[in-house]
PDB file of N, CA and C in Angstrom:
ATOM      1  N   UNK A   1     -29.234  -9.954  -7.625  1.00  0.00           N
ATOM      2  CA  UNK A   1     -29.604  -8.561  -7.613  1.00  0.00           C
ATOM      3  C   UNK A   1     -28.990  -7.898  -8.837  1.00  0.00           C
ATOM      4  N   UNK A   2     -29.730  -6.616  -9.121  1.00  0.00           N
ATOM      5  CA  UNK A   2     -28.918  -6.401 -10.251  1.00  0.00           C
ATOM      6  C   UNK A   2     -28.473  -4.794 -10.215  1.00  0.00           C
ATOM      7  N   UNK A   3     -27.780  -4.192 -10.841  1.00  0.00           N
ATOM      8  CA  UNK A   3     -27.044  -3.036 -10.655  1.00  0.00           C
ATOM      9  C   UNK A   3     -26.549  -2.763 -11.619  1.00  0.00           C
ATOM     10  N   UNK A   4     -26.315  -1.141 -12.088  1.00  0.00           N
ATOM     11  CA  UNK A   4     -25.698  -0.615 -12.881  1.00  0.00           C
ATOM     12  C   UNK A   4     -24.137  -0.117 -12.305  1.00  0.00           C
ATOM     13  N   UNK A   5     -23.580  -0.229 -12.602  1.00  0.00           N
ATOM     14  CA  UNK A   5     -22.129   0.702 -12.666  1.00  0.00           C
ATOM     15  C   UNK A   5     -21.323   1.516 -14.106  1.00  0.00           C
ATOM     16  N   UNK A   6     -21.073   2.425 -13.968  1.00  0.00           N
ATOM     17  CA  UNK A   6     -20.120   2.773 -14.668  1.00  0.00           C
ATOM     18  C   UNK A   6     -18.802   2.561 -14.854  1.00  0.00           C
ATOM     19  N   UNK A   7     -18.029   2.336 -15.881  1.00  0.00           N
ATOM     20  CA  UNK A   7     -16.922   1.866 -16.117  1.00  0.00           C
ATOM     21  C   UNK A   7     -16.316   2.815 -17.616  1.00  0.00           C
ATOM     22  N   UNK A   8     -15.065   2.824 -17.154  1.00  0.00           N
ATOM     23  CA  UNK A   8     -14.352   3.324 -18.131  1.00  0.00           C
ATOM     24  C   UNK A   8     -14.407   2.303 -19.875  1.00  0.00           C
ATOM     25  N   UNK A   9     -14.625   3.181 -20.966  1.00  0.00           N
ATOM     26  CA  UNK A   9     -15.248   1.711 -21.773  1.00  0.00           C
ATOM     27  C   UNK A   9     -13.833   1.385 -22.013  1.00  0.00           C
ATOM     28  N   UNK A  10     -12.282   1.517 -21.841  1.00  0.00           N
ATOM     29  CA  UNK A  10     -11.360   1.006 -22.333  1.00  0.00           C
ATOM     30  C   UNK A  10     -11.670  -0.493 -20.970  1.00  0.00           C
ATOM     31  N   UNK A  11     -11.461  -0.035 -20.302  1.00  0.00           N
ATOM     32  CA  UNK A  11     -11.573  -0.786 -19.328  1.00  0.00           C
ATOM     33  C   UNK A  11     -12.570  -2.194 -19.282  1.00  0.00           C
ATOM     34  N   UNK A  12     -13.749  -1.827 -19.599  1.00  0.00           N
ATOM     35  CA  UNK A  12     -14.650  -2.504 -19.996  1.00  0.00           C
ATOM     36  C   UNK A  12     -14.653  -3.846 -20.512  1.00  0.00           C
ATOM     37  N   UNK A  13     -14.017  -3.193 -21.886  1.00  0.00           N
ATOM     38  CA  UNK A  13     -13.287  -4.022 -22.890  1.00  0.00           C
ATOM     39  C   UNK A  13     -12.683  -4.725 -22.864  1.00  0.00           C
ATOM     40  N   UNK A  14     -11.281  -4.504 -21.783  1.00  0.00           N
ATOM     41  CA  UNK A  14     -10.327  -4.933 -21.084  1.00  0.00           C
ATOM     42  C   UNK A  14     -10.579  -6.319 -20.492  1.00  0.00           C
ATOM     43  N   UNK A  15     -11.927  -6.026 -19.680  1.00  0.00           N
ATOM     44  CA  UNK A  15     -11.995  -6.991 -18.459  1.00  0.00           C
ATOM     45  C   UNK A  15     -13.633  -7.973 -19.440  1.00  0.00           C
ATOM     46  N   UNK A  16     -14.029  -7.404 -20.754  1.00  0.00           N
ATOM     47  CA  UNK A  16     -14.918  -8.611 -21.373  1.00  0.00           C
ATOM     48  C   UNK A  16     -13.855  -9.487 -21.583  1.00  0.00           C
ATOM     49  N   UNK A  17     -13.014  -8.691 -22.362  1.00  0.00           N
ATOM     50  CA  UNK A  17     -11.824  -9.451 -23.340  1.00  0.00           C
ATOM     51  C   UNK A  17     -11.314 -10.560 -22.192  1.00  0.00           C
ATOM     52  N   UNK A  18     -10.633 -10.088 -20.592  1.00  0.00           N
ATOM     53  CA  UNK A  18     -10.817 -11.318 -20.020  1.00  0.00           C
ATOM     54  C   UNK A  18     -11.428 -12.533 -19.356  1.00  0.00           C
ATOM     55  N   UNK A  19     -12.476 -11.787 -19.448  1.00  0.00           N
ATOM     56  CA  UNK A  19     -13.592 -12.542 -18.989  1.00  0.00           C
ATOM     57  C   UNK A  19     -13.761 -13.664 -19.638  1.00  0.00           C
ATOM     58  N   UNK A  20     -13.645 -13.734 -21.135  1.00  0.00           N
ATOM     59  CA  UNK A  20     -13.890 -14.239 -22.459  1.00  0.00           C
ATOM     60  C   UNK A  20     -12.593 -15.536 -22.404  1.00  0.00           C
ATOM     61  N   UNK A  21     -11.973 -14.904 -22.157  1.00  0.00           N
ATOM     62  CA  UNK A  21     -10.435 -15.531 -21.808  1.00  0.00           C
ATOM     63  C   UNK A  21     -10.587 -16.831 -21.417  1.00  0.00           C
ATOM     64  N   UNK A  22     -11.496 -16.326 -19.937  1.00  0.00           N
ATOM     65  CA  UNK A  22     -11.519 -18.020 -19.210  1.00  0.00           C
ATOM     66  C   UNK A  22     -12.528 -18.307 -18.922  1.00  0.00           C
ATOM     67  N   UNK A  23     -13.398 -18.005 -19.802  1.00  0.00           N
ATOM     68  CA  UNK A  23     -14.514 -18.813 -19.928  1.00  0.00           C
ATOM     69  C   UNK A  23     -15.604 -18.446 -19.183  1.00  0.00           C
ATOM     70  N   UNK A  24     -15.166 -17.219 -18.568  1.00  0.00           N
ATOM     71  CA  UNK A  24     -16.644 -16.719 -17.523  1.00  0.00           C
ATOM     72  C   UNK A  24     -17.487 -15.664 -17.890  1.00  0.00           C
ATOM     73  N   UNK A  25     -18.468 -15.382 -17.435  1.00  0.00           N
ATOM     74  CA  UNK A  25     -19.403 -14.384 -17.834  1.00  0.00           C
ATOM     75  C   UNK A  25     -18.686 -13.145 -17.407  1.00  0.00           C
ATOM     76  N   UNK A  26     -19.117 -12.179 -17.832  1.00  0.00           N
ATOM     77  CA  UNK A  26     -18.397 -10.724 -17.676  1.00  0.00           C
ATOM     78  C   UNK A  26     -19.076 -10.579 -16.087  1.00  0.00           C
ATOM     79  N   UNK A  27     -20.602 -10.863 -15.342  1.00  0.00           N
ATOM     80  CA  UNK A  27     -20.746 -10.499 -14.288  1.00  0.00           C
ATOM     81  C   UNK A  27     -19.924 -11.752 -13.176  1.00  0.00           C
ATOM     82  N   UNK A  28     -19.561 -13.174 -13.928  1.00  0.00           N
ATOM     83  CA  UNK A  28     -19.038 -13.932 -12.444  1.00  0.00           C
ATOM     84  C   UNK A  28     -16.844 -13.099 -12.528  1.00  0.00           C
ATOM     85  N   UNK A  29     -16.533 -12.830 -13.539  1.00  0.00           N
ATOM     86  CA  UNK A  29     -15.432 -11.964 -13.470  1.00  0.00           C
ATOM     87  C   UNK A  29     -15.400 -11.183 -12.122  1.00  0.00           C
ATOM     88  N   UNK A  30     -16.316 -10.125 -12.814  1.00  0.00           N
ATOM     89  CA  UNK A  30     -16.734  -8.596 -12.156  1.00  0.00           C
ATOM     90  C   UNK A  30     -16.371  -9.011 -10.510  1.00  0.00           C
ATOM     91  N   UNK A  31     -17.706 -10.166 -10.516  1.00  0.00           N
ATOM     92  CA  UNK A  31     -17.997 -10.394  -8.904  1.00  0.00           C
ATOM     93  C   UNK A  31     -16.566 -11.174  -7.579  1.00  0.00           C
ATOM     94  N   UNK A  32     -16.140 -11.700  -8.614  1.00  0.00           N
ATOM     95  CA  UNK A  32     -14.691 -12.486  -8.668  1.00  0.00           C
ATOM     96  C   UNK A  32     -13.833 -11.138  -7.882  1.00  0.00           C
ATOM     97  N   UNK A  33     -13.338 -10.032  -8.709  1.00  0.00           N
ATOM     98  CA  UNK A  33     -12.753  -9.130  -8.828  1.00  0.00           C
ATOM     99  C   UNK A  33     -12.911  -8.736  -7.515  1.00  0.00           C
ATOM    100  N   UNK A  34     -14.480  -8.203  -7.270  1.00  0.00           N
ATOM    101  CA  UNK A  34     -14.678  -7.521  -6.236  1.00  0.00           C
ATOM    102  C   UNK A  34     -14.483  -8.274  -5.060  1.00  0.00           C
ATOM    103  N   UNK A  35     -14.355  -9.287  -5.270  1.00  0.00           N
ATOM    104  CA  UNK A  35     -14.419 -10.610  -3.530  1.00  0.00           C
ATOM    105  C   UNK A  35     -12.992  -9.984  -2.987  1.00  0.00           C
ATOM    106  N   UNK A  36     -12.055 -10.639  -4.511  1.00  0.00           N
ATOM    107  CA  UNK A  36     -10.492 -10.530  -3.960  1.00  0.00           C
ATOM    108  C   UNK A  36     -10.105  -8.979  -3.778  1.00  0.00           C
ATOM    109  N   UNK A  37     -10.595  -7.851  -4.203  1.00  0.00           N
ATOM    110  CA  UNK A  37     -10.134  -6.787  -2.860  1.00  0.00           C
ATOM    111  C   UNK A  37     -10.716  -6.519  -2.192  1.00  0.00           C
ATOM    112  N   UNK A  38     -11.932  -6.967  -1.506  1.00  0.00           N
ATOM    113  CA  UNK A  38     -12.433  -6.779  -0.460  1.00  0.00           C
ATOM    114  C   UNK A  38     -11.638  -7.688   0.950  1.00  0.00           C
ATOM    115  N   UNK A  39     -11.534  -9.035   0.178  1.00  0.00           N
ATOM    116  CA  UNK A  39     -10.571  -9.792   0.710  1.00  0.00           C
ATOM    117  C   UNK A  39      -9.473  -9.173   1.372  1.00  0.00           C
ATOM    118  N   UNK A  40      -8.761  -8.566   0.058  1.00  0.00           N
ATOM    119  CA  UNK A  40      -7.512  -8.274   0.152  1.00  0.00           C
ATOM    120  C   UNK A  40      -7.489  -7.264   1.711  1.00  0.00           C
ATOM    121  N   UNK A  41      -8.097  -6.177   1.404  1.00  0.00           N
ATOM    122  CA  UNK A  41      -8.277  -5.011   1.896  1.00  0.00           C
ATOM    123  C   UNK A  41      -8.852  -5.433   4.213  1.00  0.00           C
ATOM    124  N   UNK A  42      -9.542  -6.672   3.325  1.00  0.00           N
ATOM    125  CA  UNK A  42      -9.756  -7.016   4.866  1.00  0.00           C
ATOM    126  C   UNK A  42      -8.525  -7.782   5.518  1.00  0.00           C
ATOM    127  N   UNK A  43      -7.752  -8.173   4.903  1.00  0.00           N
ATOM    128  CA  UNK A  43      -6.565  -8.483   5.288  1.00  0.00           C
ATOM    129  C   UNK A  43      -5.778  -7.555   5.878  1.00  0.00           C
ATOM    130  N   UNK A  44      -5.324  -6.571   5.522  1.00  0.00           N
ATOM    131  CA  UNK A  44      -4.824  -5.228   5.644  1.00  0.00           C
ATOM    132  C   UNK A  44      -5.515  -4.858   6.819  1.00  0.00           C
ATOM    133  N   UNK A  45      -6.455  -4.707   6.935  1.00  0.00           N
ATOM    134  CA  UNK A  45      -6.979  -4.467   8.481  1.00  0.00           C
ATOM    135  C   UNK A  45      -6.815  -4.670   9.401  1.00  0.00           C
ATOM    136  N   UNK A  46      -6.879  -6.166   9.512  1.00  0.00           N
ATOM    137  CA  UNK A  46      -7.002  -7.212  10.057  1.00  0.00           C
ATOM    138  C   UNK A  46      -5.611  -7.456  10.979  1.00  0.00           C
ATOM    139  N   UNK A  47      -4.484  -7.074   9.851  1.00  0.00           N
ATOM    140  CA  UNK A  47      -3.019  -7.321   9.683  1.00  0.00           C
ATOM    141  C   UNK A  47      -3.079  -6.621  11.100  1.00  0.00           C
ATOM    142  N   UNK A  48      -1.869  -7.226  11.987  1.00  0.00           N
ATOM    143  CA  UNK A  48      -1.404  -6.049  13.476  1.00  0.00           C
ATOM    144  C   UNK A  48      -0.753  -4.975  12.920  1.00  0.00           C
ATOM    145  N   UNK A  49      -0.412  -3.218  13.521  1.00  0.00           N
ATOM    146  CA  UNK A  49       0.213  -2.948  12.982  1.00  0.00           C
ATOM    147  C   UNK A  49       2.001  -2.955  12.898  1.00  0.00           C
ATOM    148  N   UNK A  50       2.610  -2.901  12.347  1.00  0.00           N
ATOM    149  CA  UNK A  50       4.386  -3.269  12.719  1.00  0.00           C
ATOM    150  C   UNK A  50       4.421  -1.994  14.072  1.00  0.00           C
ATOM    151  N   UNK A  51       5.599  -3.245  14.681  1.00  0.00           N
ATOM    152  CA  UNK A  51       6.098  -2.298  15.818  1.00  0.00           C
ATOM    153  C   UNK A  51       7.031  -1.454  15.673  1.00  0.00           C
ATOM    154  N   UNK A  52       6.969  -0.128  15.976  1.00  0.00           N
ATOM    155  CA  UNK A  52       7.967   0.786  15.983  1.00  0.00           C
ATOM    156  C   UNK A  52       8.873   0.601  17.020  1.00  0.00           C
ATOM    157  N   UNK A  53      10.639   0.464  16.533  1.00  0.00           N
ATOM    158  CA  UNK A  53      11.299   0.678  17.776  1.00  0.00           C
ATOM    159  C   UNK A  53      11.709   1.957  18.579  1.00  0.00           C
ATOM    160  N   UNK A  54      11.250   1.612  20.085  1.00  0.00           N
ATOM    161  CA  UNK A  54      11.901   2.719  20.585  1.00  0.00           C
ATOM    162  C   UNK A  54      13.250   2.916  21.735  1.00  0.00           C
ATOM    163  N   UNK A  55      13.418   4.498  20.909  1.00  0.00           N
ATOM    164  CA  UNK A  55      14.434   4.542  21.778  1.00  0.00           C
ATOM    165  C   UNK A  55      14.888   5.524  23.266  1.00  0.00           C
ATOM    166  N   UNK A  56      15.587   5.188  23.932  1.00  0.00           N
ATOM    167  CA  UNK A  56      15.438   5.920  25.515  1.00  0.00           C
ATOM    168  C   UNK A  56      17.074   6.439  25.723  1.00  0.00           C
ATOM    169  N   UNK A  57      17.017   7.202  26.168  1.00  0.00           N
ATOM    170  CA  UNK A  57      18.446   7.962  26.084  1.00  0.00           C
ATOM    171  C   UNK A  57      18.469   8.894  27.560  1.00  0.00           C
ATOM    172  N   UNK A  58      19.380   9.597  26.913  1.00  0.00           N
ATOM    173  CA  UNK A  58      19.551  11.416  27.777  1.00  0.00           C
ATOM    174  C   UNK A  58      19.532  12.246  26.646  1.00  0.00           C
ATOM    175  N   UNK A  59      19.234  12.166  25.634  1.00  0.00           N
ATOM    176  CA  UNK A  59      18.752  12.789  25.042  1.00  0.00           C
ATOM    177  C   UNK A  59      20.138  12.846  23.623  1.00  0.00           C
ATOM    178  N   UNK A  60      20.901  14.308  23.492  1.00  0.00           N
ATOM    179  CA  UNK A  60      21.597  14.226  21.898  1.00  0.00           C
ATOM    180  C   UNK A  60      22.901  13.700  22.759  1.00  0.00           C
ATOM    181  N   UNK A  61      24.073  13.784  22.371  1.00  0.00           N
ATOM    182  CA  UNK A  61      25.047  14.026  22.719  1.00  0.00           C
ATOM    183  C   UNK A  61      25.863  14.870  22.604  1.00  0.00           C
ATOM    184  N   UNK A  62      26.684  15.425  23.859  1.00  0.00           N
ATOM    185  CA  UNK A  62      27.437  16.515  23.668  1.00  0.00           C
ATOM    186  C   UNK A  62      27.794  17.073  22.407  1.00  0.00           C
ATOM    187  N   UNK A  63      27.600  18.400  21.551  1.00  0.00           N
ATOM    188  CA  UNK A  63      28.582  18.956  19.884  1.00  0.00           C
ATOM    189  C   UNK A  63      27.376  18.155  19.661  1.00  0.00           C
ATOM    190  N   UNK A  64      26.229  17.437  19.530  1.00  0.00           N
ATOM    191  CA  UNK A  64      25.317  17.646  18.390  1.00  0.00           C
ATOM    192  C   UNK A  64      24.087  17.929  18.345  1.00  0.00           C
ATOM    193  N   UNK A  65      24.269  18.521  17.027  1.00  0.00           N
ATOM    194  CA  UNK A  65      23.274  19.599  16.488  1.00  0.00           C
ATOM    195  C   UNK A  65      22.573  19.318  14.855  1.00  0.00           C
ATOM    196  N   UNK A  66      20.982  18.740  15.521  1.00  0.00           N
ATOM    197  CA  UNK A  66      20.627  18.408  14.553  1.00  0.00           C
ATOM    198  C   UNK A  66      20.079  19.562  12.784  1.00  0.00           C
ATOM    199  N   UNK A  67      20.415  20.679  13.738  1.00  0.00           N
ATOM    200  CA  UNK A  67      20.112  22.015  13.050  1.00  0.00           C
ATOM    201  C   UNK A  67      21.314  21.864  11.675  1.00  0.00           C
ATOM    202  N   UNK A  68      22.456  21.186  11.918  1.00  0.00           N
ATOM    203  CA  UNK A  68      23.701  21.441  11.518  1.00  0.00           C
ATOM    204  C   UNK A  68      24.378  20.219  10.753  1.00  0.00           C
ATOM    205  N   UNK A  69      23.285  20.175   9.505  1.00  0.00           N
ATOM    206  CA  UNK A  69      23.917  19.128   8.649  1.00  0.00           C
ATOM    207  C   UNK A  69      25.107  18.503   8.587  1.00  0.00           C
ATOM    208  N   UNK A  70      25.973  19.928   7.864  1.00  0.00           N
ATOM    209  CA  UNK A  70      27.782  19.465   7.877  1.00  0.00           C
ATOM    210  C   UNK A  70      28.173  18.686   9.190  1.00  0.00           C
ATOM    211  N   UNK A  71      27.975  19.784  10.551  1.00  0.00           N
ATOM    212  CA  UNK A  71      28.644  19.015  11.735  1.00  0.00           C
ATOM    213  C   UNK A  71      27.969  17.821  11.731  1.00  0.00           C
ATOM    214  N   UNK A  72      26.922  17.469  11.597  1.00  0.00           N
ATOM    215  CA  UNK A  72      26.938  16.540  12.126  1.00  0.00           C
ATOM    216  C   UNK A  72      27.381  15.160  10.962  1.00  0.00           C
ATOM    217  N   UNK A  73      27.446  15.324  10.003  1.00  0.00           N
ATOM    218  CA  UNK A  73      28.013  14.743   9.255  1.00  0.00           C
ATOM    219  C   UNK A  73      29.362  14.428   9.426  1.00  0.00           C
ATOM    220  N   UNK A  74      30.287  15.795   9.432  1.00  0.00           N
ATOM    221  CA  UNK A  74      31.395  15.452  10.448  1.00  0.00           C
ATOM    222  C   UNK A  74      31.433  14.437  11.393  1.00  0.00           C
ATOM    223  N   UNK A  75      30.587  14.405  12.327  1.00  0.00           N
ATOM    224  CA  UNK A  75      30.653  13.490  13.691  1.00  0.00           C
ATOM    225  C   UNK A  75      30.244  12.291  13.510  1.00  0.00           C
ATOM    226  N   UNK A  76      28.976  12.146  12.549  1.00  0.00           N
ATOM    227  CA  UNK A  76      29.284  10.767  12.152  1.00  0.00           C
ATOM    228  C   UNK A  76      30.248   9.657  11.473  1.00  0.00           C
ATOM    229  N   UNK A  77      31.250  11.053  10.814  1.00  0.00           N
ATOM    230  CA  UNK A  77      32.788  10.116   9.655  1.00  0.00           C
ATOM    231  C   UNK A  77      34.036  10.220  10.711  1.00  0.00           C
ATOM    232  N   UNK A  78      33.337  11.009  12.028  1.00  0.00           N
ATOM    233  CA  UNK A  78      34.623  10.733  13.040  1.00  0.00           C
ATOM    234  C   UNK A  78      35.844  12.549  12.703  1.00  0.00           C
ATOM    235  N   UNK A  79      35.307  13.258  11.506  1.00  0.00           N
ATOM    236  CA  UNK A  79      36.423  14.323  11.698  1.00  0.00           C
ATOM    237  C   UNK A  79      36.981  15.129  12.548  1.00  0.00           C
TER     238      UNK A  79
END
């Protein structure tokens, strides 16, 4: 099939110049290019997402106050 796209011409250049490199046509590059982030990207999907840990309490502890930078800075160095 065939298709136009636009491309930045530095870019262009960029990716004849590697194309040229290793020996492939500028469209099996291109098509190359596009596999591996589609790939990529379906990976990422695909991926589970990380588990968040949680946590269960009674809630702050007595004197803290998350409003209250210093103190609580205090309470964490023990002053």
């Amino acid at each position: 099939m065939r298709t136009t796209i636009r491309m930045d011409d530095d870019l262009l250049t960029a990716v004849k110049a590697e194309a040229a490199a290793g020996g492939e046509t500028l469209t099996a590059f291109i098509e190359e290019a596009v596999r591996r982030q589609l790939a990529a990207r379906r990976a990422i999907a695909d991926s589970p997402a990380p588990e968040v840990p949680v946590f269960t309490g009674d809630g702050l502890l007595p004197g803290v106050d998350l409003d209250d930078s210093a103190a609580l800075l205090d309470l964490m160095e023990g002053r």
